[in-house]
N, C-alpha and C. Protein backbone atom coordinates (compact mmCIF):
# COMPACT_ATOMS: atom_id res chain seq x y z
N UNK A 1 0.82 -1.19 0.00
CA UNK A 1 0.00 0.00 0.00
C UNK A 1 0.85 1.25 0.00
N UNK A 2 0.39 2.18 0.30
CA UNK A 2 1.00 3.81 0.01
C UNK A 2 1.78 3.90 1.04
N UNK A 3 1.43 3.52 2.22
CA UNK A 3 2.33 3.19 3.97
C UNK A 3 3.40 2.86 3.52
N UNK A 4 3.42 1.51 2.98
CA UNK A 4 4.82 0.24 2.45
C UNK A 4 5.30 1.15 1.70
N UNK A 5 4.42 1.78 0.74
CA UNK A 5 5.80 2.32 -0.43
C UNK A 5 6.60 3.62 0.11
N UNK A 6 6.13 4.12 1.00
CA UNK A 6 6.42 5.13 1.60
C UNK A 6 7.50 5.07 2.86
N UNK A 7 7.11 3.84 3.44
CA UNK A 7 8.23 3.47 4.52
C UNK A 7 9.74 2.99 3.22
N UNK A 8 9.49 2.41 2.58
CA UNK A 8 10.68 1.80 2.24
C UNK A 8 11.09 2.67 1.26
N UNK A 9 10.77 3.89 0.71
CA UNK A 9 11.28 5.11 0.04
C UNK A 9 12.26 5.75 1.16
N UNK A 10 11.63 5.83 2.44
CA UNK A 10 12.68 6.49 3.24
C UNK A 10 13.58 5.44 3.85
N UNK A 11 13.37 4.19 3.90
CA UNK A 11 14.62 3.29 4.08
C UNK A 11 15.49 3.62 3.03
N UNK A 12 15.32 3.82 2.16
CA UNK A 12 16.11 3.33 1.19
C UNK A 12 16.88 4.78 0.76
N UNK A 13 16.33 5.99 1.02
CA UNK A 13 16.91 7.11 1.17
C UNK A 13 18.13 7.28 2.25
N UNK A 14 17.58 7.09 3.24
CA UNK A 14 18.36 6.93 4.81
C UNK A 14 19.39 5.83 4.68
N UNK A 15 19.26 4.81 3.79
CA UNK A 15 20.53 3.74 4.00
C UNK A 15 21.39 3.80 3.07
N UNK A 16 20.89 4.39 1.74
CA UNK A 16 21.72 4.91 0.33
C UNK A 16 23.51 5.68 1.24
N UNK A 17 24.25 5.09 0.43
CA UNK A 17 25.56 5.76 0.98
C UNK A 17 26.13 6.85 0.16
N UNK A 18 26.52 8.40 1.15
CA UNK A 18 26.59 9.29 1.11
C UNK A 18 27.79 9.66 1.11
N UNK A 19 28.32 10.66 0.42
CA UNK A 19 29.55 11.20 0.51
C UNK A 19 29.67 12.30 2.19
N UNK A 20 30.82 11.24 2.81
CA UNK A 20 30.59 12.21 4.77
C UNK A 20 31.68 12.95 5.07
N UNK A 21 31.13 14.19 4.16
CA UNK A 21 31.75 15.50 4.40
C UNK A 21 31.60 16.14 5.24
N UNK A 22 30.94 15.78 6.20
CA UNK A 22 30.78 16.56 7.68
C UNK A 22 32.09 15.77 8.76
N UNK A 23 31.82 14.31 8.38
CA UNK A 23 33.19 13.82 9.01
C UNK A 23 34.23 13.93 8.76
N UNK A 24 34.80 13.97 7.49
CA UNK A 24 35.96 14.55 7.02
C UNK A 24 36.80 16.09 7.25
N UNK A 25 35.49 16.93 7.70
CA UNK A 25 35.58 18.41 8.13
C UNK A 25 36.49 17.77 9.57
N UNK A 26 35.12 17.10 10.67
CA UNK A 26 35.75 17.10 11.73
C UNK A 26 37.15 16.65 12.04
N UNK A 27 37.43 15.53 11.28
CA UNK A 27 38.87 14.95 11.50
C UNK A 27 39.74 15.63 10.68
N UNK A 28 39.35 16.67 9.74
CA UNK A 28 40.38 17.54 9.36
C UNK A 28 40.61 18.78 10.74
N UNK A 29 39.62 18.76 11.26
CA UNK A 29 39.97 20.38 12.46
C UNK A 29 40.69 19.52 13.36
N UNK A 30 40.42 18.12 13.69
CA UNK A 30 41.11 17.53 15.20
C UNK A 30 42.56 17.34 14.42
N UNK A 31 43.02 17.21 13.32
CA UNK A 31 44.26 17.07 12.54
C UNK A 31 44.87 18.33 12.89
N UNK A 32 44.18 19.45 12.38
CA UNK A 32 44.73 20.28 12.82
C UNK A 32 45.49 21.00 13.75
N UNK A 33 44.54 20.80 14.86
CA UNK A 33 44.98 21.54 16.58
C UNK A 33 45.68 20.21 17.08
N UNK A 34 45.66 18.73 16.59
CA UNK A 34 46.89 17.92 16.89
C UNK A 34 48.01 18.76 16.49
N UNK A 35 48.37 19.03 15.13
CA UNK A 35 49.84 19.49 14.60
C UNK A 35 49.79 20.92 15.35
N UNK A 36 48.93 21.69 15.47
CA UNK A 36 48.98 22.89 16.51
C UNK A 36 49.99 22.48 17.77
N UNK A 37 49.20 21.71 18.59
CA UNK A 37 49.65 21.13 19.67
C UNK A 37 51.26 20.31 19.69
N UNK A 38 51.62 19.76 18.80
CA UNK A 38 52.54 19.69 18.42
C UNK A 38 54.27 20.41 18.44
N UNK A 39 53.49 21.27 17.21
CA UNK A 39 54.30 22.68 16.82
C UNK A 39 54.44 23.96 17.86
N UNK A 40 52.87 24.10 18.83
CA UNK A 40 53.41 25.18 19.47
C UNK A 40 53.43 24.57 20.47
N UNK A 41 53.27 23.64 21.34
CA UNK A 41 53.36 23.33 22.52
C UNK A 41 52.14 22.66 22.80
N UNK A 42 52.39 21.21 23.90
CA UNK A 42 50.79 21.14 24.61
C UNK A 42 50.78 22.18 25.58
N UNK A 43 51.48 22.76 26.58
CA UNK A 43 51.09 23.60 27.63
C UNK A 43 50.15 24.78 26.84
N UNK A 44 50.89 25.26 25.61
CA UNK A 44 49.87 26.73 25.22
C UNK A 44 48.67 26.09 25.02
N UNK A 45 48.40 24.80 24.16
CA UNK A 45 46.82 24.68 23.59
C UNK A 45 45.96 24.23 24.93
N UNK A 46 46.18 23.65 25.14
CA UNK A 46 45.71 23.26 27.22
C UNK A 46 45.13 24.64 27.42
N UNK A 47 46.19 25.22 27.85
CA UNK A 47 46.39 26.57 28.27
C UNK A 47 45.06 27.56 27.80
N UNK A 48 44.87 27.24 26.43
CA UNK A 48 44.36 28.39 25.59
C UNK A 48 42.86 27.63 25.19
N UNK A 49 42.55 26.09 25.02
CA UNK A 49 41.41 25.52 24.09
C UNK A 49 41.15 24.54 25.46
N UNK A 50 41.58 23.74 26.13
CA UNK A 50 41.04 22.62 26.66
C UNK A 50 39.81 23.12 27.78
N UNK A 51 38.81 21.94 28.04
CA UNK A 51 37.84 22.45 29.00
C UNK A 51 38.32 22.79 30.38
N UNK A 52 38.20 23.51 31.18
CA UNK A 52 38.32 23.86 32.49
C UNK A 52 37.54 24.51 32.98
N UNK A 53 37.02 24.56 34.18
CA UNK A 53 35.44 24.90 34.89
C UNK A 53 35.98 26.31 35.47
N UNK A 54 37.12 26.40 35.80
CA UNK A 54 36.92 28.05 36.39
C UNK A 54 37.10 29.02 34.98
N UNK A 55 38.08 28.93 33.76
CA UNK A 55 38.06 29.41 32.97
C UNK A 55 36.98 29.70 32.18
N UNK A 56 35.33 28.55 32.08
CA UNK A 56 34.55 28.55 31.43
C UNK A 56 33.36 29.34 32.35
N UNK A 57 33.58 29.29 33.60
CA UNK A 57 33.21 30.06 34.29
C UNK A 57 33.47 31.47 34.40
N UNK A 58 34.44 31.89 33.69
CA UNK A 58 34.72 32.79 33.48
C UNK A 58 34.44 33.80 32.31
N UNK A 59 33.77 33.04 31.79
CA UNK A 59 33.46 33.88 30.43
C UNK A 59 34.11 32.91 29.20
N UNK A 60 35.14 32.17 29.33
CA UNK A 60 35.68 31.49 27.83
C UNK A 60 34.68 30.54 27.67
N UNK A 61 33.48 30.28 27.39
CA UNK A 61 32.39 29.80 26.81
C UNK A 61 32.51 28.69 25.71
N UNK A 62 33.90 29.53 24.56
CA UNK A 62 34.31 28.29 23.64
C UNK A 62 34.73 27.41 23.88
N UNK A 63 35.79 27.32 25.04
CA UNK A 63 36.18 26.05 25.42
C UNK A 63 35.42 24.68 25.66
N UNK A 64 34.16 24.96 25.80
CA UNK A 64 32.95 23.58 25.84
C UNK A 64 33.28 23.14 24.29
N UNK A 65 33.79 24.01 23.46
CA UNK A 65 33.95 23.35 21.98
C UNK A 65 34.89 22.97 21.39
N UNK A 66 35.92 23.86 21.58
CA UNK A 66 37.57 23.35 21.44
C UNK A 66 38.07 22.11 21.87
N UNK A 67 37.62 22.31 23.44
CA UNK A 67 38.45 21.43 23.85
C UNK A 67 37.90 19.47 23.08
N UNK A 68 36.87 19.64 22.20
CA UNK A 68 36.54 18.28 21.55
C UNK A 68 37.42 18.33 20.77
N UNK A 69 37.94 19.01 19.90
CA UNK A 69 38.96 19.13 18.62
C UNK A 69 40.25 19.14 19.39
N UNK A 70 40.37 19.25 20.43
CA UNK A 70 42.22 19.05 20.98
C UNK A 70 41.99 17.67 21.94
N UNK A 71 44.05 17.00 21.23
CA UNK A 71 43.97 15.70 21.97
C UNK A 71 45.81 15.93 21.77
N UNK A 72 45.77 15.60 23.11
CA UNK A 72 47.43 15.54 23.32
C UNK A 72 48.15 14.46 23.12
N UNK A 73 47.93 13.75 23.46
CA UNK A 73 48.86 11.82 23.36
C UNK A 73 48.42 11.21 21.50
N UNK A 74 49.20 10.80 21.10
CA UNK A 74 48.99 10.64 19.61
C UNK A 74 47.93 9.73 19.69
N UNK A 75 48.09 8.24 20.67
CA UNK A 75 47.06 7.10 20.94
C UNK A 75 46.02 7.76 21.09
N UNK A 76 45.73 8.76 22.30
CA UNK A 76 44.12 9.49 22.26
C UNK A 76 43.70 9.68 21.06
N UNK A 77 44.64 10.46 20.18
CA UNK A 77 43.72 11.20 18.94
C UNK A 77 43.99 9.82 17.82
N UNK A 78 44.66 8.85 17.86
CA UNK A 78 44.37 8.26 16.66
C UNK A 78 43.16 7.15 17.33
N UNK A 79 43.07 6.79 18.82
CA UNK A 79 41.65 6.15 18.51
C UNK A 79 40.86 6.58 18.65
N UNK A 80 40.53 7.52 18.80
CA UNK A 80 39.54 8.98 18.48
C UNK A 80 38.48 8.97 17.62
N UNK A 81 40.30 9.15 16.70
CA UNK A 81 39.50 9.57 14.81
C UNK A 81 39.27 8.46 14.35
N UNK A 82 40.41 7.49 14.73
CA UNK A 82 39.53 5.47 14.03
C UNK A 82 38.41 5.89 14.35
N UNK A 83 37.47 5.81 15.73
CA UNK A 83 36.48 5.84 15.78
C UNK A 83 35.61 6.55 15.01
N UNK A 84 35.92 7.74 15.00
CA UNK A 84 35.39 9.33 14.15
C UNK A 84 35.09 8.71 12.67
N UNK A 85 36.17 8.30 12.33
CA UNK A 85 36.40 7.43 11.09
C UNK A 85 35.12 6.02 10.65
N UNK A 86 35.43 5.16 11.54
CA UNK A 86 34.31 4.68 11.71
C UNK A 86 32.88 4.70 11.53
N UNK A 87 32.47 4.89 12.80
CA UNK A 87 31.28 5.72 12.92
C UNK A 87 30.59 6.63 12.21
N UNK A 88 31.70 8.22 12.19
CA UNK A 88 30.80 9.20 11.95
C UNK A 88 29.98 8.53 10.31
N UNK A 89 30.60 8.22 9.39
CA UNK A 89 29.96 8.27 8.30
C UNK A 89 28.94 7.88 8.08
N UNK A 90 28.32 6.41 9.26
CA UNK A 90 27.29 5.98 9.35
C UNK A 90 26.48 6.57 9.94
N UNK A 91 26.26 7.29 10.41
CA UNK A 91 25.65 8.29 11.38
C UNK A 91 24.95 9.39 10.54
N UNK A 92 26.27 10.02 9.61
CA UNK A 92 25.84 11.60 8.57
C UNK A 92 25.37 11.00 7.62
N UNK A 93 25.33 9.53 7.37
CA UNK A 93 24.19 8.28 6.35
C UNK A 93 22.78 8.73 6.50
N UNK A 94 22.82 8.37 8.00
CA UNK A 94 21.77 7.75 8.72
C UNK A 94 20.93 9.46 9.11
N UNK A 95 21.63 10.08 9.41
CA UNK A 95 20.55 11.51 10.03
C UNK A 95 20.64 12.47 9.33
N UNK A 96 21.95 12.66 8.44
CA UNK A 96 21.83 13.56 7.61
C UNK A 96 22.77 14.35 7.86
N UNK A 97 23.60 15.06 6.95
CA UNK A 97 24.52 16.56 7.48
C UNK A 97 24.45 16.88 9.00
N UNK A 98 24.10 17.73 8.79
CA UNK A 98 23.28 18.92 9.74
C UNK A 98 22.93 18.28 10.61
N UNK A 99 21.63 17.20 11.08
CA UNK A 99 21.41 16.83 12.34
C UNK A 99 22.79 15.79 12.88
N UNK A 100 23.93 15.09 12.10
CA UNK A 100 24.94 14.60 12.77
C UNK A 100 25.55 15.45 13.24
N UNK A 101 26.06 16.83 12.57
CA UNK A 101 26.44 17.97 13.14
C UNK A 101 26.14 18.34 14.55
N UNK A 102 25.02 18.33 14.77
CA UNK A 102 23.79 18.94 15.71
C UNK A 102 24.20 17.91 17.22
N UNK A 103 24.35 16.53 16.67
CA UNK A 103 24.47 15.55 17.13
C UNK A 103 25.77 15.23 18.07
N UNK A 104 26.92 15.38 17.52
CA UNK A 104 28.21 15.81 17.68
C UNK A 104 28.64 16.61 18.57
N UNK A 105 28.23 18.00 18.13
CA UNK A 105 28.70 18.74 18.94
C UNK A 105 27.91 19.04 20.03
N UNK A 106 26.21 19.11 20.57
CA UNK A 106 25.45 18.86 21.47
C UNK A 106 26.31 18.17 22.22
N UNK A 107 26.32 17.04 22.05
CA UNK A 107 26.99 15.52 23.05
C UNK A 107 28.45 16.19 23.29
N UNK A 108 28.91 16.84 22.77
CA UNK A 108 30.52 17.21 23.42
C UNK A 108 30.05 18.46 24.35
N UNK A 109 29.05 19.11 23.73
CA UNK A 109 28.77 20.18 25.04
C UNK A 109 28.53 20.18 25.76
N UNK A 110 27.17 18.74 26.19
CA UNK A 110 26.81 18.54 27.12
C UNK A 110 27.85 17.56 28.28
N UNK A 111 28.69 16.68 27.57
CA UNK A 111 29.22 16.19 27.74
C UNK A 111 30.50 16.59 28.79
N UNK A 112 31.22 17.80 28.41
CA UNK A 112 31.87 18.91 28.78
C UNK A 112 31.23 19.71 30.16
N UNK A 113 30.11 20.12 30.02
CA UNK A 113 29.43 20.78 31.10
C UNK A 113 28.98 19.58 32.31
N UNK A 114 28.87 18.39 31.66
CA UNK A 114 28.93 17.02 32.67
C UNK A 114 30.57 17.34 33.56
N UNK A 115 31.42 17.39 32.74
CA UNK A 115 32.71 16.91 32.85
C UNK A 115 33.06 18.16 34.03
N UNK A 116 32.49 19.43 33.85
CA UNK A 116 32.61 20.49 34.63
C UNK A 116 32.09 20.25 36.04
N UNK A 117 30.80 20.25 35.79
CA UNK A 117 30.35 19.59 37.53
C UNK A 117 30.85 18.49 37.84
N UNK A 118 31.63 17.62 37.54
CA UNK A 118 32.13 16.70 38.56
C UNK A 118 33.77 16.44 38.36
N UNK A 119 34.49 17.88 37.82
CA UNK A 119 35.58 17.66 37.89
C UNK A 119 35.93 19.37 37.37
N UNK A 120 35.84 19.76 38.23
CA UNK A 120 35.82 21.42 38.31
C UNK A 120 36.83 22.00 37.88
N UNK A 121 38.14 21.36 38.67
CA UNK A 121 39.75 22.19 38.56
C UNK A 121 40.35 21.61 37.60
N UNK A 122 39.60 20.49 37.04
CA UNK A 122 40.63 19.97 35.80
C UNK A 122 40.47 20.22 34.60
N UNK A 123 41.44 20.15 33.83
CA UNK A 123 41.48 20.10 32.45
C UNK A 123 41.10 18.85 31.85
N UNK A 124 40.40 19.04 30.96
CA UNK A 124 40.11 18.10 30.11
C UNK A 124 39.49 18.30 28.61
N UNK A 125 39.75 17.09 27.70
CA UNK A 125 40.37 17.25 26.25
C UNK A 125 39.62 16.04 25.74
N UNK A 126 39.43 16.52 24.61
CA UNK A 126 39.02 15.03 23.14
C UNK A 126 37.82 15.01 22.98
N UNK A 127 37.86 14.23 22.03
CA UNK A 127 36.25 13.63 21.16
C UNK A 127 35.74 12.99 21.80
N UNK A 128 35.85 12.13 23.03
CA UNK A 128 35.24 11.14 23.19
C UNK A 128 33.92 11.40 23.51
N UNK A 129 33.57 11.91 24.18
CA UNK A 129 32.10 12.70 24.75
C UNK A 129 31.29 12.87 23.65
N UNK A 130 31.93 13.57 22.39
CA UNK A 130 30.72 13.53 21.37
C UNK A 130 30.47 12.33 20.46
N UNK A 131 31.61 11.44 20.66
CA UNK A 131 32.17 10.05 20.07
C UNK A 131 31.02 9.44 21.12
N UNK A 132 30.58 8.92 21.74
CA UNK A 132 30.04 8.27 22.85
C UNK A 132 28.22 8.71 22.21
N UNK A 133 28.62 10.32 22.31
CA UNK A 133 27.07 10.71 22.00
C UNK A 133 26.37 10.32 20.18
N UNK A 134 27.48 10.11 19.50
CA UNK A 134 27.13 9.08 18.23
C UNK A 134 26.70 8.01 18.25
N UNK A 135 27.41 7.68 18.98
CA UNK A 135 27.13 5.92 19.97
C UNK A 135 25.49 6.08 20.11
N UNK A 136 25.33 7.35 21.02
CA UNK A 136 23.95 6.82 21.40
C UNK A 136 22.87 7.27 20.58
N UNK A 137 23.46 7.97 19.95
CA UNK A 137 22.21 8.01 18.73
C UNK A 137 22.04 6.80 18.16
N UNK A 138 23.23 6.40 17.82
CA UNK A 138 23.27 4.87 16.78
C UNK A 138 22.17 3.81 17.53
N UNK A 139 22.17 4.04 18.60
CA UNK A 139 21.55 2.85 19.18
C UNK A 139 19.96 2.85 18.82
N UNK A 140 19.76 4.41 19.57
CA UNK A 140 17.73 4.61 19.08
C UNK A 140 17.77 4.74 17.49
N UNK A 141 18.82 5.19 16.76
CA UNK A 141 18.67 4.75 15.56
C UNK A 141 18.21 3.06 15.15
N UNK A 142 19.16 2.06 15.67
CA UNK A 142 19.32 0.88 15.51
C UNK A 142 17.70 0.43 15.72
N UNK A 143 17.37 0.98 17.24
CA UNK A 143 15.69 0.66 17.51
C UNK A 143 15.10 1.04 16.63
N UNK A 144 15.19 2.75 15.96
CA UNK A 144 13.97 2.96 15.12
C UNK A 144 13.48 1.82 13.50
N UNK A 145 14.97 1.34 13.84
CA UNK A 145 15.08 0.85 11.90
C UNK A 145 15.66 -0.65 12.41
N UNK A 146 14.84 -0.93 13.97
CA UNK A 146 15.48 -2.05 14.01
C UNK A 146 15.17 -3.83 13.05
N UNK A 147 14.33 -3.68 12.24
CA UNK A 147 14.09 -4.51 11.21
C UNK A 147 15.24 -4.87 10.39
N UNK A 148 15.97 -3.44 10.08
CA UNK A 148 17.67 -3.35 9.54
C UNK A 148 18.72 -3.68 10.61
N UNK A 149 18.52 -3.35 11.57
CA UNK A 149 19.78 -2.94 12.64
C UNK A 149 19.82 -3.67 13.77
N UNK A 150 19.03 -4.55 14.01
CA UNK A 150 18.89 -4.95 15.03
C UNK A 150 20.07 -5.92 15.96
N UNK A 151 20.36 -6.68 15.09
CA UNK A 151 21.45 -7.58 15.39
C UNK A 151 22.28 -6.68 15.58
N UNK A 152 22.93 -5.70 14.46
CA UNK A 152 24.12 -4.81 14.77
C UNK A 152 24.10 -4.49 15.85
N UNK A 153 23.30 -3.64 16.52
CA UNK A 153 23.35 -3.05 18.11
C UNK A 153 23.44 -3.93 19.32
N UNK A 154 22.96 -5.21 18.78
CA UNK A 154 22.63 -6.26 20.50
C UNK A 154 24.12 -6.64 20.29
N UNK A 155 25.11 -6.75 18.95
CA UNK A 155 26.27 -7.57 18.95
C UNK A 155 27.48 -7.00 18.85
N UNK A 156 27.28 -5.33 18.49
CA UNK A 156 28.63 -4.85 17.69
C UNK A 156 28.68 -3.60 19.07
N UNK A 157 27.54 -2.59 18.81
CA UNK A 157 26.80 -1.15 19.36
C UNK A 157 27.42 -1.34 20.82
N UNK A 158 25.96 -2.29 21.33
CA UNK A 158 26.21 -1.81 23.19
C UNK A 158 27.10 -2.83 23.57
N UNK A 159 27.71 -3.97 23.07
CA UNK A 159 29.16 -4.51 23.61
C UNK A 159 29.99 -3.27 23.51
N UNK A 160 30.45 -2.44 22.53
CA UNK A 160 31.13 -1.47 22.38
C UNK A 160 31.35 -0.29 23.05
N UNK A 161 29.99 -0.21 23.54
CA UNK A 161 29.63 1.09 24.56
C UNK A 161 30.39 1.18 26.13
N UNK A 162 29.27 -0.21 26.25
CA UNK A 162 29.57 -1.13 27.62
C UNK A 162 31.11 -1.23 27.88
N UNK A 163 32.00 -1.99 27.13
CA UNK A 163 33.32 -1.91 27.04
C UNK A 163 34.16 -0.55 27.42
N UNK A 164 33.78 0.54 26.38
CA UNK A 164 34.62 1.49 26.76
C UNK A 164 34.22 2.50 27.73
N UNK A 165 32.86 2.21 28.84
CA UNK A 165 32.19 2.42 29.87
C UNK A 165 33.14 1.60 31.29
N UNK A 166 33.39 0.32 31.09
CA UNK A 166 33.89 -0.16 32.09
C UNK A 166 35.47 0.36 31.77
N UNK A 167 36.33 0.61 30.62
CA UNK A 167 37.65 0.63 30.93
C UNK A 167 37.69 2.30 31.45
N UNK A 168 36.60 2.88 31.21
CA UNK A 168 37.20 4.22 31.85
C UNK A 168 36.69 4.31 33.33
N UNK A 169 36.12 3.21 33.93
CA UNK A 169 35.45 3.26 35.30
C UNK A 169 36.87 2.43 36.02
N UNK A 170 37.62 1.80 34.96
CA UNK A 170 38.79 1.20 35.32
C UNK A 170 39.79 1.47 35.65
N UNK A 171 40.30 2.62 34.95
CA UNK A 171 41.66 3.38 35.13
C UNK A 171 41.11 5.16 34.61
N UNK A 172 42.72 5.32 35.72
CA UNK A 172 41.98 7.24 35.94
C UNK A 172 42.42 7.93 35.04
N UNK A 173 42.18 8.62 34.95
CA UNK A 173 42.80 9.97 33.87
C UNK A 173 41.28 9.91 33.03
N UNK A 174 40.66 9.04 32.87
CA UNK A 174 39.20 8.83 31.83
C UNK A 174 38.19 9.76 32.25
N UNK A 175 37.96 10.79 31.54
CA UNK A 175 36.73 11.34 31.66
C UNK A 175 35.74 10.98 31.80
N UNK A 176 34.87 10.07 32.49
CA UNK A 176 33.68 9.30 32.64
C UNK A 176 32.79 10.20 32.61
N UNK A 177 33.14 11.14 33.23
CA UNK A 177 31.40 12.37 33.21
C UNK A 177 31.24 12.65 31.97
N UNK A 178 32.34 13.44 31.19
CA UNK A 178 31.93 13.38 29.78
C UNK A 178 31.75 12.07 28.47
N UNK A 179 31.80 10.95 29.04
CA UNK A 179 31.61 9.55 28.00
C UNK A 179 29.98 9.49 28.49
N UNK A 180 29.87 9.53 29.59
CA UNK A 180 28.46 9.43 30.10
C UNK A 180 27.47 10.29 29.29
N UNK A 181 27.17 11.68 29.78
CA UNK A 181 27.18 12.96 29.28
C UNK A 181 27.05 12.88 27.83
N UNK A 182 27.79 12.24 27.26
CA UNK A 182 27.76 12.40 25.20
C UNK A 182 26.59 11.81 25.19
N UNK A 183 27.12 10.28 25.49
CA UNK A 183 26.16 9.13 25.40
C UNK A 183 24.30 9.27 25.77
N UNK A 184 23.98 9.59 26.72
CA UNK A 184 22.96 10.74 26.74
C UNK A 184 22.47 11.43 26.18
N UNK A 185 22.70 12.28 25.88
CA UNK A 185 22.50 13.61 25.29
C UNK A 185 22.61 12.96 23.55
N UNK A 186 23.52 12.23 23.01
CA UNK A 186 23.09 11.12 21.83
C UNK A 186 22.05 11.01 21.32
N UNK A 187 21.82 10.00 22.70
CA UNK A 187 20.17 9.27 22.63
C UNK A 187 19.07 9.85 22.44
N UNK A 188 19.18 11.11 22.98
CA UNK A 188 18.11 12.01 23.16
C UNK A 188 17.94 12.53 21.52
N UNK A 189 19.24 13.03 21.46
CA UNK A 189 19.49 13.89 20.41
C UNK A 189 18.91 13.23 18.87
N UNK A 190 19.23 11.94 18.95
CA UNK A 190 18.74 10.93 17.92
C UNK A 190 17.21 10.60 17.94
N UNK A 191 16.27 10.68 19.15
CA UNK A 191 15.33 10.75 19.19
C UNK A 191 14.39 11.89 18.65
N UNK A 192 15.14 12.82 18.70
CA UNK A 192 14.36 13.93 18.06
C UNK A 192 15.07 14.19 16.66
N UNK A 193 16.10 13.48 16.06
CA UNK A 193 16.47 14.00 14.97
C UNK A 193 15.49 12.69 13.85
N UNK A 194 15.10 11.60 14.68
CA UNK A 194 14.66 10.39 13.62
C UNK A 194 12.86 11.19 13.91
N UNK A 195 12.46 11.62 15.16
CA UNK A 195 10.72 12.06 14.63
C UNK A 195 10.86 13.04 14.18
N UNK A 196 11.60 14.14 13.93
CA UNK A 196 11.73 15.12 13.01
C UNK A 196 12.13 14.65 11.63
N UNK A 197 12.92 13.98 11.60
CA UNK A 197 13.36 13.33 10.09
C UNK A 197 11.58 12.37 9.77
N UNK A 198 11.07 12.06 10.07
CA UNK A 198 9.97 11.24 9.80
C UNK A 198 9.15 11.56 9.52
N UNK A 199 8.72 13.43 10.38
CA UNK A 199 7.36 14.06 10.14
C UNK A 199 7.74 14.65 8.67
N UNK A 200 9.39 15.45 8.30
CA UNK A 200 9.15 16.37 7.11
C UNK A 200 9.64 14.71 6.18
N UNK A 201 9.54 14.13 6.23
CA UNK A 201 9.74 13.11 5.35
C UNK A 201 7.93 12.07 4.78
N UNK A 202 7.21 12.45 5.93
CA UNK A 202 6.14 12.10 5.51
C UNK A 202 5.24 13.44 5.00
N UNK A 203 5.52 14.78 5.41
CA UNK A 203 4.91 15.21 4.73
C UNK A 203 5.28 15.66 3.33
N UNK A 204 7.05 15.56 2.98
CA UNK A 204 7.00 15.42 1.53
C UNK A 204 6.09 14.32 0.88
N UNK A 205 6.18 12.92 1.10
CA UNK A 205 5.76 12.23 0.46
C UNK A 205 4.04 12.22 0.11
N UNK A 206 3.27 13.12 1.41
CA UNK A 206 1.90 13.13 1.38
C UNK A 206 1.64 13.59 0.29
């Protein structure tokens, strides 16, 4: 019927593979402020981009955003961007430009302002927070289209999650407020980007 042809017009839109120029942006800026960091020093970029609660308290506001694009230890930023790599493309597939965008950087903000209330005086750095909050979109994604996805998420998704949930509850230096925090704010974020993607997608087709 018109339902069927209509559901599987937007499957088939939503699963069609896309050129992910929104991910390629991002891992070109975290490339960047790596060789920054590099070239001028970690103390200046710390110093100048990473999150910290009295500085952001202070008025530097950007730092909830920077500090996702700066990563000091080469291992941080290359399993980062594997991941970034990974992931993002299925994601800017799956929601589109703009709401992975939306998606991304939400989950590092919120993620960040997590990271602030429960770790005030410290500095802290990287993708992972908005990396986590992809994660959790992927998952209510996986539910919404779970006819497609289903297996993926019970076998690949939340083993994956779960995993890099317990190794940072494992050893310190891990930002847990902000892996938490992404992951969250993800889920949410994916929830309103798939019934918004659904309503202007059914009313084109009406």
């Amino acid at each position: 019927g018109k339902k069927n042809d209509r559901d599987a017009k937007m499957a088939e839109d939503v699963f069609t593979k896309k050129n992910p120029i929104i991910t390629k942006i991002l891992i070109f800026i975290n490339l960047v402020m790596f060789l920054l960091s590099f070239i001028l020093g970690d103390n200046l970029m710390v110093g100048l981009f990473a999150n910290y609660g009295p500085a952001v308290e202070a008025g530097q506001i950007y730092r909830l955003f920077t500090s996702v694009f700066l990563h000091i230890s080469f291992f941080h930023f290359l399993f980062n961007m594997y991941a970034l790599y990974i992931i993002g493309p299925q994601i800017e597939n799956f929601f589109g430009k703009w709401r992975y965008l939306i998606i991304f950087l939400g989950s590092g903000l919120v993620g960040n302002l997590l990271s602030i209330a429960f770790n005030l005086g410290t500095f802290s750095l990287g993708a992972s927070g908005a990396i986590f909050g992809l994660l959790g979109s992927l998952i209510y994604f996986g539910y919404h289209y779970r006819v497609y996805l289903d297996s993926v998420i019970k076998s690949q998704i939340i083993p994956l999650i779960f995993l890099n949930l317990c190794i940072g509850f494992m050893f310190t230096g891990i930002d847990n407020a902000a892996h938490v925090g992404g992951l969250i704010t993800g889920f949410l974020l994916g929830i309103s980007a798939c019934i918004l993607y659904r309503r202007t997608r059914q009313s084109f087709f009406n």
